[in-house]
N, C-alpha and C. Protein backbone atom coordinates (compact mmCIF):
# COMPACT_ATOMS: atom_id res chain seq x y z
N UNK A 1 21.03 167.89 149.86
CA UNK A 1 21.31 166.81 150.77
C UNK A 1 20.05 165.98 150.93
N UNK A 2 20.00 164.76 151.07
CA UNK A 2 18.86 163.97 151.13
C UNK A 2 18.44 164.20 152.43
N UNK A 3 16.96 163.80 152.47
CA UNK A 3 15.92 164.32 153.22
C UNK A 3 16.39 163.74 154.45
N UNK A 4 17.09 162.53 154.63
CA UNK A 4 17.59 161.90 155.62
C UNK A 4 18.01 162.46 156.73
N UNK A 5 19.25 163.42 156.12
CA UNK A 5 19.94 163.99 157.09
C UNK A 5 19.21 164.84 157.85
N UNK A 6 18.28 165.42 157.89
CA UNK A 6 17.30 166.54 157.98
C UNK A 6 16.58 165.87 159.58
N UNK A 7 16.82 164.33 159.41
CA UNK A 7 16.21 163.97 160.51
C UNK A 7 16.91 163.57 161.84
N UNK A 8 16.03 163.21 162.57
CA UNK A 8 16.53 163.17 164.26
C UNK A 8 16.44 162.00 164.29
N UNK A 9 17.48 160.98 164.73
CA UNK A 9 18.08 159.62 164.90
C UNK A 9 16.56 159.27 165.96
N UNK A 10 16.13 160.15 167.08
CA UNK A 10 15.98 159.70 168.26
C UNK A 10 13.60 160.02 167.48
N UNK A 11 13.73 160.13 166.54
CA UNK A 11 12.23 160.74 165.80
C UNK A 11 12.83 160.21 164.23
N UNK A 12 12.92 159.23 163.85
CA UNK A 12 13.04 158.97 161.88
C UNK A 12 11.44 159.04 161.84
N UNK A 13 11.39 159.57 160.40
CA UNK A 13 10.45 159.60 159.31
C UNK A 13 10.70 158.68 158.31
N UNK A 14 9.97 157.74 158.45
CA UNK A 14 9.95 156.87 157.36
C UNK A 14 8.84 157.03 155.95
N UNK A 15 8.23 157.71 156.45
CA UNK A 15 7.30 158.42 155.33
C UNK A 15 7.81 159.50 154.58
N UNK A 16 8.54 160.02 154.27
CA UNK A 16 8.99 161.31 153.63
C UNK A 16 8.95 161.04 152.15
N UNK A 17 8.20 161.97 151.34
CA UNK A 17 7.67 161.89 149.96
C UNK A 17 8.52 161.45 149.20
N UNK A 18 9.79 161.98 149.35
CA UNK A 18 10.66 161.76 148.26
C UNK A 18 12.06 162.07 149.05
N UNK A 19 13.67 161.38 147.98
CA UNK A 19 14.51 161.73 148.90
C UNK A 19 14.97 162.99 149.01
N UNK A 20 14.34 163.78 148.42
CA UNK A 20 14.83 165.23 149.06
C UNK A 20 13.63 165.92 149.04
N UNK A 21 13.12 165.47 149.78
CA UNK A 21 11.88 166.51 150.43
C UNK A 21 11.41 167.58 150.35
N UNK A 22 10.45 168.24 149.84
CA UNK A 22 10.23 170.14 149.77
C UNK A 22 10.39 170.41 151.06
N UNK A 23 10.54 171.85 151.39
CA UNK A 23 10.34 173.01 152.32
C UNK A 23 9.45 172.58 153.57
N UNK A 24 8.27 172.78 152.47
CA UNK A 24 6.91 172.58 153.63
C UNK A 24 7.52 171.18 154.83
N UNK A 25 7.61 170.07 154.28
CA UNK A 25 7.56 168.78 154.73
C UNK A 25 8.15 168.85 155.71
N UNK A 26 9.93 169.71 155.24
CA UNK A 26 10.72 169.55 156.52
C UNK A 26 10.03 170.47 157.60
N UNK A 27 9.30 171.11 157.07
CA UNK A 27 9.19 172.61 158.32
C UNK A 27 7.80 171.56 159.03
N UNK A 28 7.16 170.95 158.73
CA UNK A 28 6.03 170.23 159.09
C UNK A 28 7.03 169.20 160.31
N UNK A 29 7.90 168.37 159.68
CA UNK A 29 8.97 167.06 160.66
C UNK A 29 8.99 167.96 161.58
N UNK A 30 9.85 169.35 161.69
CA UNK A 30 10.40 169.82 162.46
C UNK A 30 9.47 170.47 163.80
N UNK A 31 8.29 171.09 163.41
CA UNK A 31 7.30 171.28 163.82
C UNK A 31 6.31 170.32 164.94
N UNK A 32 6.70 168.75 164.04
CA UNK A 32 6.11 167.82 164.81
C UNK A 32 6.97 167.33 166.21
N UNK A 33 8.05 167.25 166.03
CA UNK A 33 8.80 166.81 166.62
C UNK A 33 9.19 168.14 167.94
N UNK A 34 9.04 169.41 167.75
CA UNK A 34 9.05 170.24 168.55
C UNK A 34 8.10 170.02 169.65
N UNK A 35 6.56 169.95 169.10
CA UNK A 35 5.45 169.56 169.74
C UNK A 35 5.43 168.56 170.40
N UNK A 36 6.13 167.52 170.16
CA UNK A 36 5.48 166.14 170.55
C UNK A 36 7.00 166.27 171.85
N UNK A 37 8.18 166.74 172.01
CA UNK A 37 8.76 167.00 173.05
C UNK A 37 8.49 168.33 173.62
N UNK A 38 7.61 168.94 173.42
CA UNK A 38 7.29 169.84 174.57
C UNK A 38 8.44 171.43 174.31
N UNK A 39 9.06 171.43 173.04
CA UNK A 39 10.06 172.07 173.42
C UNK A 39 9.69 173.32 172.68
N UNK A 40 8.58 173.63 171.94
CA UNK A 40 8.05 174.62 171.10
C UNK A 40 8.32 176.66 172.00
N UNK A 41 7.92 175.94 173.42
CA UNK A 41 7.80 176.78 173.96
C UNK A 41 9.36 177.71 174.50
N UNK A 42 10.14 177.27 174.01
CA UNK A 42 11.67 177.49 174.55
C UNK A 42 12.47 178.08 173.28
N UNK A 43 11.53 178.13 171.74
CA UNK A 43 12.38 178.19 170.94
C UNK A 43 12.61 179.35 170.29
N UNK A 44 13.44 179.72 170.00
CA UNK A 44 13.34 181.47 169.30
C UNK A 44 13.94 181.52 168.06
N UNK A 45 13.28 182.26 167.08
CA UNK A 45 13.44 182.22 165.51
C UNK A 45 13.77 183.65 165.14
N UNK A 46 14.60 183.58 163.98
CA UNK A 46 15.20 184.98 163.44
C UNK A 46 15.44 185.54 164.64
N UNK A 47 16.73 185.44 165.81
CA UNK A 47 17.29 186.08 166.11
C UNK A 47 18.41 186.36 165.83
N UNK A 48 19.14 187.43 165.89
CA UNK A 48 20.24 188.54 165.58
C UNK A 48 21.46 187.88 166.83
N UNK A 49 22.06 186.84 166.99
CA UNK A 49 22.88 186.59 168.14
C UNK A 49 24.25 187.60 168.00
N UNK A 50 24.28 188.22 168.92
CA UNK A 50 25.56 189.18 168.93
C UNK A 50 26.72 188.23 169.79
N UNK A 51 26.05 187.69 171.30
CA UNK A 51 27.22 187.35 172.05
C UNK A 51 26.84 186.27 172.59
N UNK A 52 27.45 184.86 173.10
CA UNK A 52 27.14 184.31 173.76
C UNK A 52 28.01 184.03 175.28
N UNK A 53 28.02 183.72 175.94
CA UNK A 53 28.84 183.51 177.01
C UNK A 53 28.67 183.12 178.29
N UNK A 54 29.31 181.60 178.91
CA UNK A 54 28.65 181.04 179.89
C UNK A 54 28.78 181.36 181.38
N UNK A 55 28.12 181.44 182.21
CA UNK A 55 28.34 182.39 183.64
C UNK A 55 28.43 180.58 184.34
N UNK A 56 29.98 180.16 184.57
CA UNK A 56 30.08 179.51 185.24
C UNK A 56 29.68 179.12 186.81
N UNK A 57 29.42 180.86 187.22
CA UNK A 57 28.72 180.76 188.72
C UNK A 57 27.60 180.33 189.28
N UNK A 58 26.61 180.64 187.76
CA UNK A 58 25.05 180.42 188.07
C UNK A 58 25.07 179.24 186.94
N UNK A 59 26.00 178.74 186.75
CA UNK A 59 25.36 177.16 185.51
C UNK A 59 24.62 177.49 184.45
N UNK A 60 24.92 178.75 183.79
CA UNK A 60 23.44 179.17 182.53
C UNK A 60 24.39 179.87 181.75
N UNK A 61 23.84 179.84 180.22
CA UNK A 61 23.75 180.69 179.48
C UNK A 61 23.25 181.60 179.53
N UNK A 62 23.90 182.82 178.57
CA UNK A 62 24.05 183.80 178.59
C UNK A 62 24.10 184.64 177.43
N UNK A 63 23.18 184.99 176.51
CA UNK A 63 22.56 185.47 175.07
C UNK A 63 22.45 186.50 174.88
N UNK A 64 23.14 186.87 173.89
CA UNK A 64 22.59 188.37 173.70
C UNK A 64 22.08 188.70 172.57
N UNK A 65 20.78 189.69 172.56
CA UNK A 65 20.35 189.66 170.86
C UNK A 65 20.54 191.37 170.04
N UNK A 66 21.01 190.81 169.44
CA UNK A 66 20.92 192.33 168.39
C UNK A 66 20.01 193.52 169.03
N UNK A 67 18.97 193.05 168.84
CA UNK A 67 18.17 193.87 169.28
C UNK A 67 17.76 194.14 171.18
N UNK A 68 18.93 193.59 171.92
CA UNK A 68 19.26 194.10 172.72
C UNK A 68 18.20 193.03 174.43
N UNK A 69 17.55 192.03 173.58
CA UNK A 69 17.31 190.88 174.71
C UNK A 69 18.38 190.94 175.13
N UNK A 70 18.15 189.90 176.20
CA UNK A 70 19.48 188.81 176.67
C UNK A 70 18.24 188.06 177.41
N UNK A 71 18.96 186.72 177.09
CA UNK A 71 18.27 185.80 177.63
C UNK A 71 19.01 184.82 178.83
N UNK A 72 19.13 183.99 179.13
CA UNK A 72 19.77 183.16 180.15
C UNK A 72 19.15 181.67 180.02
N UNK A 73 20.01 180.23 180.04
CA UNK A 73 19.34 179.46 179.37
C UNK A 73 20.06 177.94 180.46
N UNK A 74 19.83 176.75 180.49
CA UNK A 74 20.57 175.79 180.78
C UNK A 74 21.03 175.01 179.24
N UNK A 75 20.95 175.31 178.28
CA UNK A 75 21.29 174.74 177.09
C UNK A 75 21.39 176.19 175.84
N UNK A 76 22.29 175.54 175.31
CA UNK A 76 22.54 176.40 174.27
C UNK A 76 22.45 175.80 172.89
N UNK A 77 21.47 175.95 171.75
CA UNK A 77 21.90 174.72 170.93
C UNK A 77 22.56 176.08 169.24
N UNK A 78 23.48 175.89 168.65
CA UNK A 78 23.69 176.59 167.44
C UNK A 78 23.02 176.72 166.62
N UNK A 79 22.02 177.21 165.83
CA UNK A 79 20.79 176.68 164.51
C UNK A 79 21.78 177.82 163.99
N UNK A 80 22.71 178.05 163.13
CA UNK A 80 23.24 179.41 162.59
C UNK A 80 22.49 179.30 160.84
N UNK A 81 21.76 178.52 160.90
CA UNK A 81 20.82 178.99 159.61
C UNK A 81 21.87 178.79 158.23
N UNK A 82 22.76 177.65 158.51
CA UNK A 82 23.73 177.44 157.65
C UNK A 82 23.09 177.07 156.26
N UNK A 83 22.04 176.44 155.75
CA UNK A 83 21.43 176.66 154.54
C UNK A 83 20.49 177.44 154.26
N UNK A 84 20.11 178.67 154.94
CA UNK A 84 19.24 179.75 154.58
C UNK A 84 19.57 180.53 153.65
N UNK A 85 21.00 180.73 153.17
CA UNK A 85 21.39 181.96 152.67
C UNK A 85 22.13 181.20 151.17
N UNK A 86 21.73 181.23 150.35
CA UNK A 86 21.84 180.61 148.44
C UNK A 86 23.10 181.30 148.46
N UNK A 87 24.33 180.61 148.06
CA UNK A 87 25.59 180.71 148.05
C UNK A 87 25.97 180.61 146.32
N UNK A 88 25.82 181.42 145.21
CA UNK A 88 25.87 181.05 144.23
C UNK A 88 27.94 181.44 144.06
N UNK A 89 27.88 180.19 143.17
CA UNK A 89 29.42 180.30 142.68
C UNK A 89 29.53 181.23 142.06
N UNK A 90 31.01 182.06 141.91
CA UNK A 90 31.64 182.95 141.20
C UNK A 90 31.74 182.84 139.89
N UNK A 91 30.86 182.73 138.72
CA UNK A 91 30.67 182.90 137.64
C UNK A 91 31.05 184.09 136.82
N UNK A 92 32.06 183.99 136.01
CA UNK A 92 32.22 185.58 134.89
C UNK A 92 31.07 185.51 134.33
N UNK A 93 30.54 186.32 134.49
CA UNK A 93 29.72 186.82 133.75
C UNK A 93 28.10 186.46 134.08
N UNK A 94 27.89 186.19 135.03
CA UNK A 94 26.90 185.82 135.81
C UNK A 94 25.37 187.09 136.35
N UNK A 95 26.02 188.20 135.85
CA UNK A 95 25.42 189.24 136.24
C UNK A 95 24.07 189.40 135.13
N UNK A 96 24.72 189.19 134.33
CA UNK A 96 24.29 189.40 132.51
C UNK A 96 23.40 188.07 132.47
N UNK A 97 23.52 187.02 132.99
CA UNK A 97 22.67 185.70 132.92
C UNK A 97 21.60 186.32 132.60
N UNK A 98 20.19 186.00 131.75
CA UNK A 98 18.73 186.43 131.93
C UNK A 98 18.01 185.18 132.27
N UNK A 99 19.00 183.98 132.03
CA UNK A 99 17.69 183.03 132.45
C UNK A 99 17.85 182.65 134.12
N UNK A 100 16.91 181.70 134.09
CA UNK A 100 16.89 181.10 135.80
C UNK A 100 17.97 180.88 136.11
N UNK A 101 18.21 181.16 137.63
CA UNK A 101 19.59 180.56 137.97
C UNK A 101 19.13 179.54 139.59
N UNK A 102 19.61 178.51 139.65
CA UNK A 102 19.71 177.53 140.68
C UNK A 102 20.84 177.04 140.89
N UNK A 103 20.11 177.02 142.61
CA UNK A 103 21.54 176.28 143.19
C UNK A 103 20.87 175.28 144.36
């Protein structure tokens, strides 16, 4: 997907190397833009989400982690890490490949 989408309407990068950007770059945008709203401090990475669920009484979220946190929150945002995990197509015979494989 071009580097575009990667960005925040309300923060564009008009500098971005190329249209699909390496790794580093985006993790650098993302990084900057954490910092420069203050929000670095609120954020949590590689967690295990088991449950979520909102306690209408007290106005908060309500998190639960694998490993047995729970947190409580006024915002909830989804990051489910939807391009972390290389989805290769069902190929016969794909096992046996020896050369590079990309996706």
């Amino acid at each position: 997907m071009p580097t575009i989408t990667y960005s925040f309407g309300f923060e564009q990068n008009p500098d971005w190397s190329n249209l699909y950007a390496p790794g580093p770059e985006l993790k650098a945008y993302a990084e900057h833009c954490a910092k420069k709203y203050g929000i670095t401090a609120h954020l949590r990475y590689n967690c295990d989400v088991t449950k979520t669920a909102y306690d209408e009484e007290h106005n908060v979220w309500v998190t639960h982690l694998a490993d047995g946190r729970t947190f409580t929150s006024r915002y909830l945002v989804s990051a489910t890490g939807y391009l972390t995990l290389p989805q290769l197509p069902d190929i016969e015979g794909i096992e046996s490949f020896k050369g590079k494989k990309m996706h």
